[in-house]
Each structure stands twice: as C-alpha cells, then as structure tokens.
PDB file of N, CA and C in Angstrom:
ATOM      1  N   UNK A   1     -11.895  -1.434  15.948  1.00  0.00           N
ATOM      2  CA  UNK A   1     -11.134  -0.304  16.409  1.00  0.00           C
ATOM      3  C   UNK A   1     -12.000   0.491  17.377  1.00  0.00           C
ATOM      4  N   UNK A   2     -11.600   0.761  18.254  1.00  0.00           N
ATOM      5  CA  UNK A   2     -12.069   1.692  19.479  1.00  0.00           C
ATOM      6  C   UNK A   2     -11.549   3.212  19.192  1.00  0.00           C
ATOM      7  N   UNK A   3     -12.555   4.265  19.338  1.00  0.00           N
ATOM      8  CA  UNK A   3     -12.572   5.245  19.268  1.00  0.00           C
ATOM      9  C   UNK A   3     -13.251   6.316  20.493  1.00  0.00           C
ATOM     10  N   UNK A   4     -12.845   7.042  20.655  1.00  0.00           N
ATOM     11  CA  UNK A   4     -13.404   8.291  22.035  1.00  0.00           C
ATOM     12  C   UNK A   4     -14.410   8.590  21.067  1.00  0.00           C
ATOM     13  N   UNK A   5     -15.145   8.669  22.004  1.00  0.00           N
ATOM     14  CA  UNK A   5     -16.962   8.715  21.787  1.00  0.00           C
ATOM     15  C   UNK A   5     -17.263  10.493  21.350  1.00  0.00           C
ATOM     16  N   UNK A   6     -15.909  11.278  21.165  1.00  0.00           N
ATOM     17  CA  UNK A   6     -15.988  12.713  20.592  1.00  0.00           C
ATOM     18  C   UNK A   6     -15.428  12.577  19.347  1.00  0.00           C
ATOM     19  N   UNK A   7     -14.879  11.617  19.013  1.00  0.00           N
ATOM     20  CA  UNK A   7     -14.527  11.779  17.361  1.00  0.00           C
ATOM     21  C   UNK A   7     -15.551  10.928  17.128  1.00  0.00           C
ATOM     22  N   UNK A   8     -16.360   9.759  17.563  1.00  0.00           N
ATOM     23  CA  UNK A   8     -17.011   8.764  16.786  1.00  0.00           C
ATOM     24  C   UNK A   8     -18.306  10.129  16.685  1.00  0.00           C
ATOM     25  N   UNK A   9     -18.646  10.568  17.692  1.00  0.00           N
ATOM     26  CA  UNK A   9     -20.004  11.589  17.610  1.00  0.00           C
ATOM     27  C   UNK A   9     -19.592  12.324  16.066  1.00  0.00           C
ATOM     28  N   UNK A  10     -18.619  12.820  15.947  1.00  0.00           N
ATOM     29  CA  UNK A  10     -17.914  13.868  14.954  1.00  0.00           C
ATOM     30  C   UNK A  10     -18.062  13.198  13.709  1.00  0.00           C
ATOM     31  N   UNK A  11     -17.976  12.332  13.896  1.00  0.00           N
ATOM     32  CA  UNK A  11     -17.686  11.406  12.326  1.00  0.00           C
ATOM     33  C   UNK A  11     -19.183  11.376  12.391  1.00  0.00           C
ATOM     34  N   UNK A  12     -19.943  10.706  12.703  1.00  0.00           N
ATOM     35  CA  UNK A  12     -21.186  10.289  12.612  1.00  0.00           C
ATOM     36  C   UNK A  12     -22.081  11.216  12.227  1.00  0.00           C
ATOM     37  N   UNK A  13     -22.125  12.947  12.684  1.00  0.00           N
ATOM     38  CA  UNK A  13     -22.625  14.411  12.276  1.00  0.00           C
ATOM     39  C   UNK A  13     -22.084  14.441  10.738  1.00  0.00           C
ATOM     40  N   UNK A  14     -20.902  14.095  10.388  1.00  0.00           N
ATOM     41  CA  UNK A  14     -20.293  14.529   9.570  1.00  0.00           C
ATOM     42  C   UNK A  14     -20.904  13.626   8.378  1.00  0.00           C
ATOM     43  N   UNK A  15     -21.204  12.288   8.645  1.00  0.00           N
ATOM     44  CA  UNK A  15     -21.945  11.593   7.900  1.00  0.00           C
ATOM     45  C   UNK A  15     -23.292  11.803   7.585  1.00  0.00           C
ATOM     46  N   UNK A  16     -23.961  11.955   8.533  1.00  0.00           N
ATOM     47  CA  UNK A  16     -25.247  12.516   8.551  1.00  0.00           C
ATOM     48  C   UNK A  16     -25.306  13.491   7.675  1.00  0.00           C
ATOM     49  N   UNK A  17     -24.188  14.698   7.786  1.00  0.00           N
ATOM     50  CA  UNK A  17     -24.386  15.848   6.885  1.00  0.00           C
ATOM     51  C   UNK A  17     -24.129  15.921   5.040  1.00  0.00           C
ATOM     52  N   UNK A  18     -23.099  14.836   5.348  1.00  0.00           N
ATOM     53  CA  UNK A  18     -22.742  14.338   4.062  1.00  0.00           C
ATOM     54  C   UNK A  18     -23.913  13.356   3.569  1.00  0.00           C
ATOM     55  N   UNK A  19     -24.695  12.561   3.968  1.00  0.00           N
ATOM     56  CA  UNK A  19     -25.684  11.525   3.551  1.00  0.00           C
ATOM     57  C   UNK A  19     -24.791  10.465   3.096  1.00  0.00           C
ATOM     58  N   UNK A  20     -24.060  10.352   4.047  1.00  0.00           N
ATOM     59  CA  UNK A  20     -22.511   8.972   3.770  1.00  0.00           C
ATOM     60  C   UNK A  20     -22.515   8.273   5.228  1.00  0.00           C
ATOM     61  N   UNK A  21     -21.807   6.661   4.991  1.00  0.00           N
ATOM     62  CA  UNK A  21     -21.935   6.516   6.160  1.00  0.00           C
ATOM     63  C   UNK A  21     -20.698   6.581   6.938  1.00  0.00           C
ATOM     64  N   UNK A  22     -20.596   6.246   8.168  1.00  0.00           N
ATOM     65  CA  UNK A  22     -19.279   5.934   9.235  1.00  0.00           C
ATOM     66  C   UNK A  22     -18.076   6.054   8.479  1.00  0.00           C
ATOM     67  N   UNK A  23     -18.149   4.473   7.989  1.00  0.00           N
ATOM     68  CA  UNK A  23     -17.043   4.070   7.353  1.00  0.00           C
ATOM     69  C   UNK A  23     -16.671   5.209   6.020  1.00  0.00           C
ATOM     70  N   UNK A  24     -17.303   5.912   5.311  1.00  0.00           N
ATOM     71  CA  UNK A  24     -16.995   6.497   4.362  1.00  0.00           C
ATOM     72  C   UNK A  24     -16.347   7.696   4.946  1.00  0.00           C
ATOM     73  N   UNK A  25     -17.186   8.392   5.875  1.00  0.00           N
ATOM     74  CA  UNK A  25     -16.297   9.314   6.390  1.00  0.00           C
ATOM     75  C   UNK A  25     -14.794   8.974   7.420  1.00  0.00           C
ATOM     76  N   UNK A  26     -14.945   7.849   7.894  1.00  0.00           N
ATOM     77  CA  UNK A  26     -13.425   7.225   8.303  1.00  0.00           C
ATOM     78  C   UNK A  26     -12.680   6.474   7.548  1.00  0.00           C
ATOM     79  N   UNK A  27     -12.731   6.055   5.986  1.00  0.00           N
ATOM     80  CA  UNK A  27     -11.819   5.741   5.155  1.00  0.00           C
ATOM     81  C   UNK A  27     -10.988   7.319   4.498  1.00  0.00           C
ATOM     82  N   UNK A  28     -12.062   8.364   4.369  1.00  0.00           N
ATOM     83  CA  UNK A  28     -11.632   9.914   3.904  1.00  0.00           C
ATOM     84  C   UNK A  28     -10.235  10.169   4.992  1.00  0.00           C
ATOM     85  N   UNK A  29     -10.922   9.631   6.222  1.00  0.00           N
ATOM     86  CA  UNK A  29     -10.026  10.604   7.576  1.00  0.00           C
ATOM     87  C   UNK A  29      -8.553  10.111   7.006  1.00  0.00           C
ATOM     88  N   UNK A  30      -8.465   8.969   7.028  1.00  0.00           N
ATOM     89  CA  UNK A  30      -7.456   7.760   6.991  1.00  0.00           C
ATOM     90  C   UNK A  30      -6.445   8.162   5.388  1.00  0.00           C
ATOM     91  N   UNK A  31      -7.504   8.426   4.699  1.00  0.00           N
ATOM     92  CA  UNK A  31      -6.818   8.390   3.620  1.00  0.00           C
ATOM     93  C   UNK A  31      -6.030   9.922   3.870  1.00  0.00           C
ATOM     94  N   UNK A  32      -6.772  10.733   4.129  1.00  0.00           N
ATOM     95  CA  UNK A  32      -6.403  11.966   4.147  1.00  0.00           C
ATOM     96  C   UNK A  32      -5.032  12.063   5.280  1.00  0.00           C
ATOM     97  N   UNK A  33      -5.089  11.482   6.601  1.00  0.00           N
ATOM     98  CA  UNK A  33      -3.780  10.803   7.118  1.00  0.00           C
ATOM     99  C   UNK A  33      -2.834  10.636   6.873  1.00  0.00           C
ATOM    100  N   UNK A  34      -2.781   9.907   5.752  1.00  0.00           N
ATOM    101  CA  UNK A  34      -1.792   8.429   5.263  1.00  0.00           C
ATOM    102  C   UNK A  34      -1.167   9.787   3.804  1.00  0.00           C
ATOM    103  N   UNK A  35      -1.967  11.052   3.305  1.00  0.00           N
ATOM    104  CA  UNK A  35      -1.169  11.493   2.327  1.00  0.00           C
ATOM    105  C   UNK A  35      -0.385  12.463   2.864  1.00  0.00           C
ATOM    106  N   UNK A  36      -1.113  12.954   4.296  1.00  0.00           N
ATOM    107  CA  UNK A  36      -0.034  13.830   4.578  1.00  0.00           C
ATOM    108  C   UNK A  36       1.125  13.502   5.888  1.00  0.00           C
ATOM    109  N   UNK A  37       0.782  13.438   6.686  1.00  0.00           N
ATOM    110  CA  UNK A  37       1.306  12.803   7.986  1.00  0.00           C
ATOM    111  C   UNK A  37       1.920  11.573   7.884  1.00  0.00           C
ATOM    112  N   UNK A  38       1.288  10.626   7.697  1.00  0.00           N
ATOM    113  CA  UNK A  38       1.379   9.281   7.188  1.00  0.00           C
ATOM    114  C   UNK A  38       2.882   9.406   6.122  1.00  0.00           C
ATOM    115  N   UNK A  39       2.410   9.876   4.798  1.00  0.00           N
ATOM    116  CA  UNK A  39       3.741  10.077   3.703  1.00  0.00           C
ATOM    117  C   UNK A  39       4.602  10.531   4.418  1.00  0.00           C
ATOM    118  N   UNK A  40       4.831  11.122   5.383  1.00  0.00           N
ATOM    119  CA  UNK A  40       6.313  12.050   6.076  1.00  0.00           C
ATOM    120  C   UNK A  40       6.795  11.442   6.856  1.00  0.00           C
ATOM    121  N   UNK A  41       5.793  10.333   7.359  1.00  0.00           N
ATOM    122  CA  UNK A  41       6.771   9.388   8.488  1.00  0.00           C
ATOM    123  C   UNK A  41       7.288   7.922   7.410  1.00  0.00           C
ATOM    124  N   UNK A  42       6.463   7.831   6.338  1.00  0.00           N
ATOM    125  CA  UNK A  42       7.233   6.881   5.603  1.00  0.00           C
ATOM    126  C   UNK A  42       8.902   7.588   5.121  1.00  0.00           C
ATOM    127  N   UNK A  43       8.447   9.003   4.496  1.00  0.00           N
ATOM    128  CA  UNK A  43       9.861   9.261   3.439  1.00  0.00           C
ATOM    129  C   UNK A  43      10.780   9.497   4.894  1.00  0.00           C
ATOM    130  N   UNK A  44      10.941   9.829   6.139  1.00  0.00           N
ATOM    131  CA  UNK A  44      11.683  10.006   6.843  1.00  0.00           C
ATOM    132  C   UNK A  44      12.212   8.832   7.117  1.00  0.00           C
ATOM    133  N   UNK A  45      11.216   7.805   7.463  1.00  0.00           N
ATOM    134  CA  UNK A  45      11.895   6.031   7.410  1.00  0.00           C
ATOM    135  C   UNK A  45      12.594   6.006   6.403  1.00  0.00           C
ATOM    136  N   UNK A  46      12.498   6.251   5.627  1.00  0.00           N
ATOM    137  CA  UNK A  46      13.406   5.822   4.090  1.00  0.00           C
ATOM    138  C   UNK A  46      14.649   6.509   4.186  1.00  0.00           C
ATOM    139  N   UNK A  47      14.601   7.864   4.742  1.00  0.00           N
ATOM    140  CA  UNK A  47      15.647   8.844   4.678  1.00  0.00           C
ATOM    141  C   UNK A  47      16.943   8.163   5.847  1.00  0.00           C
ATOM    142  N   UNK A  48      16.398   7.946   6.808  1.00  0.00           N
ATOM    143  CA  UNK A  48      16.779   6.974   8.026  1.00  0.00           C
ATOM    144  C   UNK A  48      17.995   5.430   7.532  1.00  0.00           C
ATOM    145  N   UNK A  49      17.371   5.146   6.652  1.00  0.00           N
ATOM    146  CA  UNK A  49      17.814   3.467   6.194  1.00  0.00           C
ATOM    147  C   UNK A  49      18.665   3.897   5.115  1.00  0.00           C
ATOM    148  N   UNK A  50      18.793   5.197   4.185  1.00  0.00           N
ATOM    149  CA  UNK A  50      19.444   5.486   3.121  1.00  0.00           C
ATOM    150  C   UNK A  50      21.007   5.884   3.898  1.00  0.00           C
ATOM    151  N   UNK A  51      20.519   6.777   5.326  1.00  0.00           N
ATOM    152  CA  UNK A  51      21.986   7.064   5.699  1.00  0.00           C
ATOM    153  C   UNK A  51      22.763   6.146   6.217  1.00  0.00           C
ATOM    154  N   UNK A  52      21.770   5.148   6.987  1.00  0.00           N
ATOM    155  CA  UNK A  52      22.281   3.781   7.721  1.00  0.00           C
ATOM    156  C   UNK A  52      23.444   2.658   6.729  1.00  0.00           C
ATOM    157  N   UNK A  53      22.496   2.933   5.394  1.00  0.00           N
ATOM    158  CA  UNK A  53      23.346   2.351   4.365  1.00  0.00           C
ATOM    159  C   UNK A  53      24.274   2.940   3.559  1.00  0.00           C
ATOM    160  N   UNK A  54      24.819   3.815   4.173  1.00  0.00           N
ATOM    161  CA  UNK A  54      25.713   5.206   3.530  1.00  0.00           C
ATOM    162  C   UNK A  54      25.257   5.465   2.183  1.00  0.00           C
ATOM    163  N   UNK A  55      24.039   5.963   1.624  1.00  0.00           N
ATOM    164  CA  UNK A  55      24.133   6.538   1.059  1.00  0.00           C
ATOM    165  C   UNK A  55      23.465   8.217   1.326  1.00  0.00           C
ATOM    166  N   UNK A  56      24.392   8.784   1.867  1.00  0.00           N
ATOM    167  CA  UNK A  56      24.236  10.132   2.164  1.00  0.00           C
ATOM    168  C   UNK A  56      25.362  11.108   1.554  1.00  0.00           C
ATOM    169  N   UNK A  57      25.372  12.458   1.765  1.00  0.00           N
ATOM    170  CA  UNK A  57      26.373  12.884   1.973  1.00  0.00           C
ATOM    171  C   UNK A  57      26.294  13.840   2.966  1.00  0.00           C
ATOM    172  N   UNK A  58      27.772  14.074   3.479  1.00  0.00           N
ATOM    173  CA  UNK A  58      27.903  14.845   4.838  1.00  0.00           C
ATOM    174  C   UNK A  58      27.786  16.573   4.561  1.00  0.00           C
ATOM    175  N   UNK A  59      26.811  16.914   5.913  1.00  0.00           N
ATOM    176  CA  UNK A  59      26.929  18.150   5.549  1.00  0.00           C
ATOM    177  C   UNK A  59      27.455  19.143   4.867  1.00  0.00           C
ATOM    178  N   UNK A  60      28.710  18.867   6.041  1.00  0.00           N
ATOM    179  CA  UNK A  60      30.058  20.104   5.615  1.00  0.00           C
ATOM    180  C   UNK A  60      30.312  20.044   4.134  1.00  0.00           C
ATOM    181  N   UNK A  61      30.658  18.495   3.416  1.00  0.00           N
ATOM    182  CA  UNK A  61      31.183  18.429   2.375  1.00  0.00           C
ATOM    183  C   UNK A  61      29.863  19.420   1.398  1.00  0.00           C
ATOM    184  N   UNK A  62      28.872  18.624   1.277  1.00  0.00           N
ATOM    185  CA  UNK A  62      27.811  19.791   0.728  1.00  0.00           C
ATOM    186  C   UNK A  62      27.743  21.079   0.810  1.00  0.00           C
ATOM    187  N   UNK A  63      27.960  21.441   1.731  1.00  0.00           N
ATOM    188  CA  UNK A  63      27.985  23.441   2.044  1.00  0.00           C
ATOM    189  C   UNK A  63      29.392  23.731   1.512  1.00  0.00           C
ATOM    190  N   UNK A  64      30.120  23.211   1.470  1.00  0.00           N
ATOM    191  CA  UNK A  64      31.944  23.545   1.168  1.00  0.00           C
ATOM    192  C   UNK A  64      31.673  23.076  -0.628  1.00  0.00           C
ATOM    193  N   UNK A  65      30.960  22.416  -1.077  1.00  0.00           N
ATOM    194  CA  UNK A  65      30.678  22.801  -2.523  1.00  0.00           C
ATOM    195  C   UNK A  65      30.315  23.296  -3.166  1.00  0.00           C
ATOM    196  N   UNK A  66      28.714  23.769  -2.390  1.00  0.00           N
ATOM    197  CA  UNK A  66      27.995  24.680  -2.424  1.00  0.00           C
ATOM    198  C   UNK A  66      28.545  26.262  -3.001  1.00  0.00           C
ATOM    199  N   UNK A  67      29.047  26.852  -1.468  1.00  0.00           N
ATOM    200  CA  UNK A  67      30.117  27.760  -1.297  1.00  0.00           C
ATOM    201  C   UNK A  67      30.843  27.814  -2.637  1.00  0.00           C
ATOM    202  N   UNK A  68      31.986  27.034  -3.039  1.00  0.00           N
ATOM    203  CA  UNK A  68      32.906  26.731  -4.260  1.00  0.00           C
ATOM    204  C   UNK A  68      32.466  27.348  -5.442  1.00  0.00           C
ATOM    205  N   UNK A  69      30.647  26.876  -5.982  1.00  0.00           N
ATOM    206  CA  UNK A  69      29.520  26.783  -6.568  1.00  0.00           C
ATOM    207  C   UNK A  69      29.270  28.531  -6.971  1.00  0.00           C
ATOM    208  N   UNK A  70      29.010  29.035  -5.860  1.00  0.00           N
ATOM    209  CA  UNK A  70      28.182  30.282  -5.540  1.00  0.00           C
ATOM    210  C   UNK A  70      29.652  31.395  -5.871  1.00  0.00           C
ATOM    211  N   UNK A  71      31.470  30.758  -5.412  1.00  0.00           N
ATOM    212  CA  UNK A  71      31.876  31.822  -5.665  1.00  0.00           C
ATOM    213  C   UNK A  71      32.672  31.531  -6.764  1.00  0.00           C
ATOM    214  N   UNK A  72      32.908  30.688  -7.855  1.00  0.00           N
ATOM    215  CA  UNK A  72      32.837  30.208  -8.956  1.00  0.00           C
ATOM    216  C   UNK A  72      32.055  31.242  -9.646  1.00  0.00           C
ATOM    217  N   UNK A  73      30.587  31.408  -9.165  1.00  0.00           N
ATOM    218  CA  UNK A  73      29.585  32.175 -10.497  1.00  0.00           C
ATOM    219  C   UNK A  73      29.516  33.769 -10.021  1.00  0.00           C
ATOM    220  N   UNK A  74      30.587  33.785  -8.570  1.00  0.00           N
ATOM    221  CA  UNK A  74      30.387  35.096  -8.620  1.00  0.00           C
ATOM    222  C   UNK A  74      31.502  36.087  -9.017  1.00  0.00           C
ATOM    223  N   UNK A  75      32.195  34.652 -10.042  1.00  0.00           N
ATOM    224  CA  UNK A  75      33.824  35.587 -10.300  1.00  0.00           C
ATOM    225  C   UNK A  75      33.529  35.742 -11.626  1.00  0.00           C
TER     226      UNK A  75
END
C-alpha cells in the first residue's frame, strides 16, 4: 500500500512515541476506521438492499401512524 509521505511521517512519530511499530499503529488507524466510518457505510449498504427488497416502510404511512399514536394518547 502506498501512502503520502505526511501520514507515513505521522504514523512513524506516533510509533516512535508509542515504542510500537508501523504496522501497529496502522492496524489501530484501520481498525479505528472500519468501527466508525467503515460501520456506517456497511449499515447504509444494508439499509439500501432492505428497501430494494421491499422491506421498508413508506414515510407518509409512518408519520400518519405516528400522528394517530400521539393523538390517541392525547385524548
């Protein structure tokens, strides 16, 4: 993998400071990636293929139950 020679410098300080090497501080980056950024482009893929396969439901119908819901408990 090829990297700009300002994150490899970055990682490499960061190792140094830690007394870890390269790779330890670029498996952290990665992992740390993959739980936040990473997880949101998976569950959005998923969210994507759930509506494709109808299982959704449509807005309106949701807010128009909602609504129903809210003035139901406010009678």
């Amino acid at each position: 993998m090829r990297l700009p020679t300002d994150v490899l410098a970055e990682m490499e300080e960061i190792a140094k400071i830690c007394g870890r090497t390269r790779s330890w501080v670029f498996v952290r980056a990665l992992k740390s990636y993959l739980a936040a950024e990473g997880r949101e482009i998976i569950e959005i893929d998923r969210a994507r293929r759930d509506v494709k396969a109808g299982n959704g439901h449509d807005l309106d119908d949701v807010i128009d139950e909602l609504e129903g819901i809210v003035k139901g408990a406010a009678a």
